[in-house]
N, C-alpha and C. Protein backbone atom coordinates (compact mmCIF):
# COMPACT_ATOMS: atom_id res chain seq x y z
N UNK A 1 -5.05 -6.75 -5.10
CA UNK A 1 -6.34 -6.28 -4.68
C UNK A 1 -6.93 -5.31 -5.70
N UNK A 2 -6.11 -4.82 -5.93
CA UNK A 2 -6.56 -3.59 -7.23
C UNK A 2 -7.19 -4.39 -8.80
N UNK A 3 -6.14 -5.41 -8.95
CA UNK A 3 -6.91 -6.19 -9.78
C UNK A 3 -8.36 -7.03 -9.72
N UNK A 4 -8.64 -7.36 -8.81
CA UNK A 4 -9.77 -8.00 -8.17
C UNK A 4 -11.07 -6.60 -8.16
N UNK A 5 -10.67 -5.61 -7.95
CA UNK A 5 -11.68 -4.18 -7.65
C UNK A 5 -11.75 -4.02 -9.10
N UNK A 6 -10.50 -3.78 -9.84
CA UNK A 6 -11.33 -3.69 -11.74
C UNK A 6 -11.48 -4.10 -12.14
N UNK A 7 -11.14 -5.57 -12.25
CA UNK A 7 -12.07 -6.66 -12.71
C UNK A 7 -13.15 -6.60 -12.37
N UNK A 8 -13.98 -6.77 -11.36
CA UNK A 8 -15.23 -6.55 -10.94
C UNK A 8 -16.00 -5.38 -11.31
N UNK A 9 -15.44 -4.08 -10.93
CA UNK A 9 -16.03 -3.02 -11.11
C UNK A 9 -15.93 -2.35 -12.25
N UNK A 10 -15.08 -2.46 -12.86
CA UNK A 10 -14.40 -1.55 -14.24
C UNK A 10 -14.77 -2.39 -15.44
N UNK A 11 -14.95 -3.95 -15.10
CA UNK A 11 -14.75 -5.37 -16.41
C UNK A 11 -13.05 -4.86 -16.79
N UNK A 12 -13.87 -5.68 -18.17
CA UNK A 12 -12.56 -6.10 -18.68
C UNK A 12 -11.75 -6.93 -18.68
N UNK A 13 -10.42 -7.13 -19.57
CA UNK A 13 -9.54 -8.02 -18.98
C UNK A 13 -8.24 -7.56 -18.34
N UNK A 14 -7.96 -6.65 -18.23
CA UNK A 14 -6.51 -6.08 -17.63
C UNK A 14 -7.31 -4.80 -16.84
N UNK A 15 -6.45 -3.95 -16.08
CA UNK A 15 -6.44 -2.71 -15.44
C UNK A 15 -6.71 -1.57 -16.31
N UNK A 16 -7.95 -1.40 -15.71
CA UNK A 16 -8.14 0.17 -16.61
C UNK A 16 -6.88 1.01 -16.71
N UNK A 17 -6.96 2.44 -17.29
CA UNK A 17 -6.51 3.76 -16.90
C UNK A 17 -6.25 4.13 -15.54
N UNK A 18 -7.49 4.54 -14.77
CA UNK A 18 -7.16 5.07 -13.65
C UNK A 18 -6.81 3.89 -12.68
N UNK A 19 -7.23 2.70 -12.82
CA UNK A 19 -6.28 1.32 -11.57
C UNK A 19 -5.27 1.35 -12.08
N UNK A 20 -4.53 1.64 -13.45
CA UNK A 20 -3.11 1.54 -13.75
C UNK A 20 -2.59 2.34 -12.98
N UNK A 21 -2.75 3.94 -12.78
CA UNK A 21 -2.42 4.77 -12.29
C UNK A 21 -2.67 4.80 -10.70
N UNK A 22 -3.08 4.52 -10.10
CA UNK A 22 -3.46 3.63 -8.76
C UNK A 22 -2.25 3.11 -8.36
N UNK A 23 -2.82 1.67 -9.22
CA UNK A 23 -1.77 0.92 -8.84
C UNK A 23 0.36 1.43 -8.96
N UNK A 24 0.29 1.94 -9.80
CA UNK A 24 1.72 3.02 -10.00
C UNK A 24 1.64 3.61 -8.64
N UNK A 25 1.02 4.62 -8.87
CA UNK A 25 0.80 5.32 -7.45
C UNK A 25 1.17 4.43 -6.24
N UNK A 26 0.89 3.98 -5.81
CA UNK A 26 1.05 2.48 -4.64
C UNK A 26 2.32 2.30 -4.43
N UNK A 27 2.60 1.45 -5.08
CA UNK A 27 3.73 0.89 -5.71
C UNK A 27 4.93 1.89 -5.81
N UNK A 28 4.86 3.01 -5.91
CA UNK A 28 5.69 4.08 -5.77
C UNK A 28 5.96 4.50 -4.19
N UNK A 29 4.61 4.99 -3.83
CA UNK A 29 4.50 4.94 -2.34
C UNK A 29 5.30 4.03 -1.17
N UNK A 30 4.97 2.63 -1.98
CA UNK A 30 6.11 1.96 -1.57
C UNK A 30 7.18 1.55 -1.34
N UNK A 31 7.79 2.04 -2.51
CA UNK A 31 9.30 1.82 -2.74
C UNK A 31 10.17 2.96 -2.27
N UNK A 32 9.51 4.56 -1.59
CA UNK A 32 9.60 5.42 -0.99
C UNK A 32 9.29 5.85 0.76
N UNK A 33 9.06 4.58 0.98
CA UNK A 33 8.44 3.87 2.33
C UNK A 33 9.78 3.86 3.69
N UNK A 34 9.73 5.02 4.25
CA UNK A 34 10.62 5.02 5.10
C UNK A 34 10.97 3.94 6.16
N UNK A 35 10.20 3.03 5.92
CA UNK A 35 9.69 1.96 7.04
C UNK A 35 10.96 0.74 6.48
N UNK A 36 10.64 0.57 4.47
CA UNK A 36 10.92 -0.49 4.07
C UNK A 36 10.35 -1.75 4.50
N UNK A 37 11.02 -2.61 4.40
CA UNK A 37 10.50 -4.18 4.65
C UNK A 37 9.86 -4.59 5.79
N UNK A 38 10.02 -3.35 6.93
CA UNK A 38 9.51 -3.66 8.43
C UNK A 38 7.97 -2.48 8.02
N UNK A 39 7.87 -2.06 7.12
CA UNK A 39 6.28 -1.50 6.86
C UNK A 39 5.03 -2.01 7.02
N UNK A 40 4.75 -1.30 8.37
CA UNK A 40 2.95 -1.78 8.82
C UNK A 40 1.93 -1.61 7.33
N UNK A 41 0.90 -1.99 8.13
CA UNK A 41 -0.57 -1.98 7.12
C UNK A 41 -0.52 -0.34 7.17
N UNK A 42 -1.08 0.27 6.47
CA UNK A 42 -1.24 1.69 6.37
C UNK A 42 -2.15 1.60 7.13
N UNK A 43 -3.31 1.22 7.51
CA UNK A 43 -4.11 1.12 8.75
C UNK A 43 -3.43 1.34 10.03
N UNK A 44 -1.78 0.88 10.12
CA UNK A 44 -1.10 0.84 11.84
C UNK A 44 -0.47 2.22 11.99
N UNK A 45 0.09 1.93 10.05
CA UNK A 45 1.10 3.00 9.67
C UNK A 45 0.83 4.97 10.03
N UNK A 46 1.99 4.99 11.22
CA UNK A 46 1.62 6.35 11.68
C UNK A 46 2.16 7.38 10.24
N UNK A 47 2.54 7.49 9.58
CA UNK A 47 2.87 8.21 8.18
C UNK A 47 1.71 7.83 7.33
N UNK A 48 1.12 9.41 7.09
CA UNK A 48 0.16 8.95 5.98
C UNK A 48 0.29 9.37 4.82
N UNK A 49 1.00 8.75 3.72
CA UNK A 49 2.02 9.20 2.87
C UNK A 49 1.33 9.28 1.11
N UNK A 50 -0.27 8.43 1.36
CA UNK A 50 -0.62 9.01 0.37
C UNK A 50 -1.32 10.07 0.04
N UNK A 51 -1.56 10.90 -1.00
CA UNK A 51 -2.47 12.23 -1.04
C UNK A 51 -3.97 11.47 -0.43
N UNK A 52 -5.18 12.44 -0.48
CA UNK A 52 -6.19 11.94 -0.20
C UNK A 52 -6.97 11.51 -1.05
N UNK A 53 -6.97 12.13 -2.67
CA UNK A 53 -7.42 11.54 -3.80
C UNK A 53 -7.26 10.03 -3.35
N UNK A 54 -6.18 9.47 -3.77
CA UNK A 54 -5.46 8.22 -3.83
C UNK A 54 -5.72 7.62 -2.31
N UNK A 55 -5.78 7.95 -1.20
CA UNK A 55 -6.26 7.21 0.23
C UNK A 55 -7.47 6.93 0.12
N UNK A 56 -8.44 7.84 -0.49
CA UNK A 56 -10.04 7.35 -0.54
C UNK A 56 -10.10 6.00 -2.02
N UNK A 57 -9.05 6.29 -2.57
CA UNK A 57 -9.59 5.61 -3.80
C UNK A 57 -9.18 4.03 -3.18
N UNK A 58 -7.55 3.82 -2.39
CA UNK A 58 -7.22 2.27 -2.23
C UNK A 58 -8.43 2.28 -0.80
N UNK A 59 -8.67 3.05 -0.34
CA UNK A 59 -9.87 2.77 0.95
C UNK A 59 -10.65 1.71 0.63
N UNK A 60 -11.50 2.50 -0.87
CA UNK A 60 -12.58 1.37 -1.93
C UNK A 60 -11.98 0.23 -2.25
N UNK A 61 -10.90 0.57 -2.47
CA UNK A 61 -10.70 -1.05 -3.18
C UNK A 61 -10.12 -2.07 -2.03
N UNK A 62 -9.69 -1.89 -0.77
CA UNK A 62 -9.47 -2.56 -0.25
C UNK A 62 -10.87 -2.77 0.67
N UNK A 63 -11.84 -2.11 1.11
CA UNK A 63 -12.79 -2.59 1.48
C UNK A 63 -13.89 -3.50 0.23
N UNK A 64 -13.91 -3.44 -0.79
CA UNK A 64 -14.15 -4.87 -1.67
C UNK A 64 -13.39 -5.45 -1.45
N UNK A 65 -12.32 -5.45 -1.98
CA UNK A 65 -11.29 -6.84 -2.43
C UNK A 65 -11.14 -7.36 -1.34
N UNK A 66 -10.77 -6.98 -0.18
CA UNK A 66 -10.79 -7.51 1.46
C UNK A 66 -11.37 -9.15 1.51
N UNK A 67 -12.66 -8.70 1.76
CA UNK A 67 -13.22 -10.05 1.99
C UNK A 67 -13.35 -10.86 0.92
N UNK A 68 -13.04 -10.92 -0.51
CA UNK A 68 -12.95 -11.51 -1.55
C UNK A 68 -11.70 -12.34 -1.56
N UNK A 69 -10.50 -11.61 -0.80
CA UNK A 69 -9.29 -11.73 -1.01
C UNK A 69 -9.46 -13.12 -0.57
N UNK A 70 -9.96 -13.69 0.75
CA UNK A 70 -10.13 -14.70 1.73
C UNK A 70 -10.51 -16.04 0.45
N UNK A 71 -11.08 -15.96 -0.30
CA UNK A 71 -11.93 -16.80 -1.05
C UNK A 71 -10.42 -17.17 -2.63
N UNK A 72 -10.16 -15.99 -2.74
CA UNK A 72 -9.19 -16.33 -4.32
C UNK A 72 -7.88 -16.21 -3.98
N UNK A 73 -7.26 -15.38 -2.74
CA UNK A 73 -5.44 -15.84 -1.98
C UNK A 73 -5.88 -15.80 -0.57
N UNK A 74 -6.37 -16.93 -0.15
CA UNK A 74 -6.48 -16.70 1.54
C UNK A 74 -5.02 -16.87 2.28
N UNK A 75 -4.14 -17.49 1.35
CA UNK A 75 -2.89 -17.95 2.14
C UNK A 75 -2.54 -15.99 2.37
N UNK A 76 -2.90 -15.07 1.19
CA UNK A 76 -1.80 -14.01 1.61
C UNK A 76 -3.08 -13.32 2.14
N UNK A 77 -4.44 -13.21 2.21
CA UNK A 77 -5.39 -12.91 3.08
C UNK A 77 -4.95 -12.96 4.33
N UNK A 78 -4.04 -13.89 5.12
CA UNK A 78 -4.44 -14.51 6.36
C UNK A 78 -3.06 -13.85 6.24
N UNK A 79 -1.58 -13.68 5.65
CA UNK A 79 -0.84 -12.52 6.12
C UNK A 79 -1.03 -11.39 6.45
N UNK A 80 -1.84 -10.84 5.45
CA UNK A 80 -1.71 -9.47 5.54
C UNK A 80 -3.20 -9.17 7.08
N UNK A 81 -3.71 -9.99 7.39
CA UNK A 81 -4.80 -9.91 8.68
C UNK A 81 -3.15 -10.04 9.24
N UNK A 82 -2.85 -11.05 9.89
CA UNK A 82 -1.72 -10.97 10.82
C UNK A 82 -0.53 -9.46 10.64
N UNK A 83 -0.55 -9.27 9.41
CA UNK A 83 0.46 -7.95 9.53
C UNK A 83 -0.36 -7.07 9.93
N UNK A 84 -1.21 -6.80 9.69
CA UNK A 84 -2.22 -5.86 10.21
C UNK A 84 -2.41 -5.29 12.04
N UNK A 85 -2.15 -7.26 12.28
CA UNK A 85 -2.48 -7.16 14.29
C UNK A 85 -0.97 -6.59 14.49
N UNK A 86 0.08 -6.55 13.79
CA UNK A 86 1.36 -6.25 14.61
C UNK A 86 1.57 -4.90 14.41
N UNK A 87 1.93 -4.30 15.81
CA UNK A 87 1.96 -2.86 15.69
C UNK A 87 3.15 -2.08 14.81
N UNK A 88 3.09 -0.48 14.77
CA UNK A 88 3.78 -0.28 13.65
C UNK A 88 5.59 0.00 14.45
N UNK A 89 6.47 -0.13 13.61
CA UNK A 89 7.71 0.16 14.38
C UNK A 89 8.02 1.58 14.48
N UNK A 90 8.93 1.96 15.48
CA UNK A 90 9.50 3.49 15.44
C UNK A 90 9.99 3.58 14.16
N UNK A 91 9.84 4.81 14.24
CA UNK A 91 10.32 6.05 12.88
C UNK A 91 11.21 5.21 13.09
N UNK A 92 12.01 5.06 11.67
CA UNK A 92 13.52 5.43 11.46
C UNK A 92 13.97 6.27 11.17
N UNK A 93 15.36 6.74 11.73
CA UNK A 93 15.70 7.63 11.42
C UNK A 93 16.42 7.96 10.18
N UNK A 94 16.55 9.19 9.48
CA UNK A 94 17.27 9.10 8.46
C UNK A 94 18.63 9.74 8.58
N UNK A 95 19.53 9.22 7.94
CA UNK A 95 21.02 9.53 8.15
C UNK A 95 21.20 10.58 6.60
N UNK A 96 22.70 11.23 6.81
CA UNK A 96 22.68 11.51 5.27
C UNK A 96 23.10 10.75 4.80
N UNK A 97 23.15 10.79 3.70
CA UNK A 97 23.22 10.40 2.05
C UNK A 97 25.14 10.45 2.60
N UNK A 98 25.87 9.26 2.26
CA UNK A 98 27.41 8.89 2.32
C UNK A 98 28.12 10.11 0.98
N UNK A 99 28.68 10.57 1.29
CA UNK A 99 29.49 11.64 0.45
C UNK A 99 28.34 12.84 0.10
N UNK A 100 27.36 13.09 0.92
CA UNK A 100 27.08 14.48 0.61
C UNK A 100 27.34 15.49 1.52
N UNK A 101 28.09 16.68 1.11
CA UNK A 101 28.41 17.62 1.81
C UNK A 101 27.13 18.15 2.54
N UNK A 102 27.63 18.48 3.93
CA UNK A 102 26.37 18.94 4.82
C UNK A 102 26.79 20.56 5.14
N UNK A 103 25.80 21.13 5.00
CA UNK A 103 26.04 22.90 4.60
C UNK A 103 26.16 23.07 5.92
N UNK A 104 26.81 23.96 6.38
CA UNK A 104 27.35 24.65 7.86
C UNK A 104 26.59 25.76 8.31
């Protein structure tokens, strides 16, 4: 989606500066995602885990790319609408870390 928003808006042929950094951003967010693989749409998602710089900025780009998405990947358009309707799961909880001493 991010590609589709700077292509359009930015030109060019690759990801500006700041969609590189975006997109990093994201992508980080994600892989730090207490949810993991059972992770709602950030729309369901009760954790709002990005700063607000970065929430207003994917806001924009997912309200363009959104309805564009339907037209150039509708197959993953029409997932991510369905992940969207399913609600978000309970917290997980976090355990410690296997061999770290827990202070008394």
């Amino acid at each position: 989606m991010i590609a589709i928003y700077c292509r359009d808006r930015h030109g060019g042929r690759g990801l500006c500066d700041a969609c590189v950094a975006l997109n990093k951003y994201a992508r980080q967010r994600l892989y730090h995602c207490v949810y993991g693989a059972a992770k709602p749409t950030c729309f369901n998602c009760p954790i709002h885990c990005y700063r607000w710089e970065a929430r207003e900025a994917i806001r924009d780009v997912m309200a363009y790319s959104g309805p564009r998405m339907l037209a150039r990947h509708p197959v993953l358009a029409l997932f991510h609408i369905l992940d969207g309707r399913r609600p978000a799961p309970q917290r997980p909880t976090r355990t410690p870390a296997a061999g770290v001493a827990r202070s008394a």
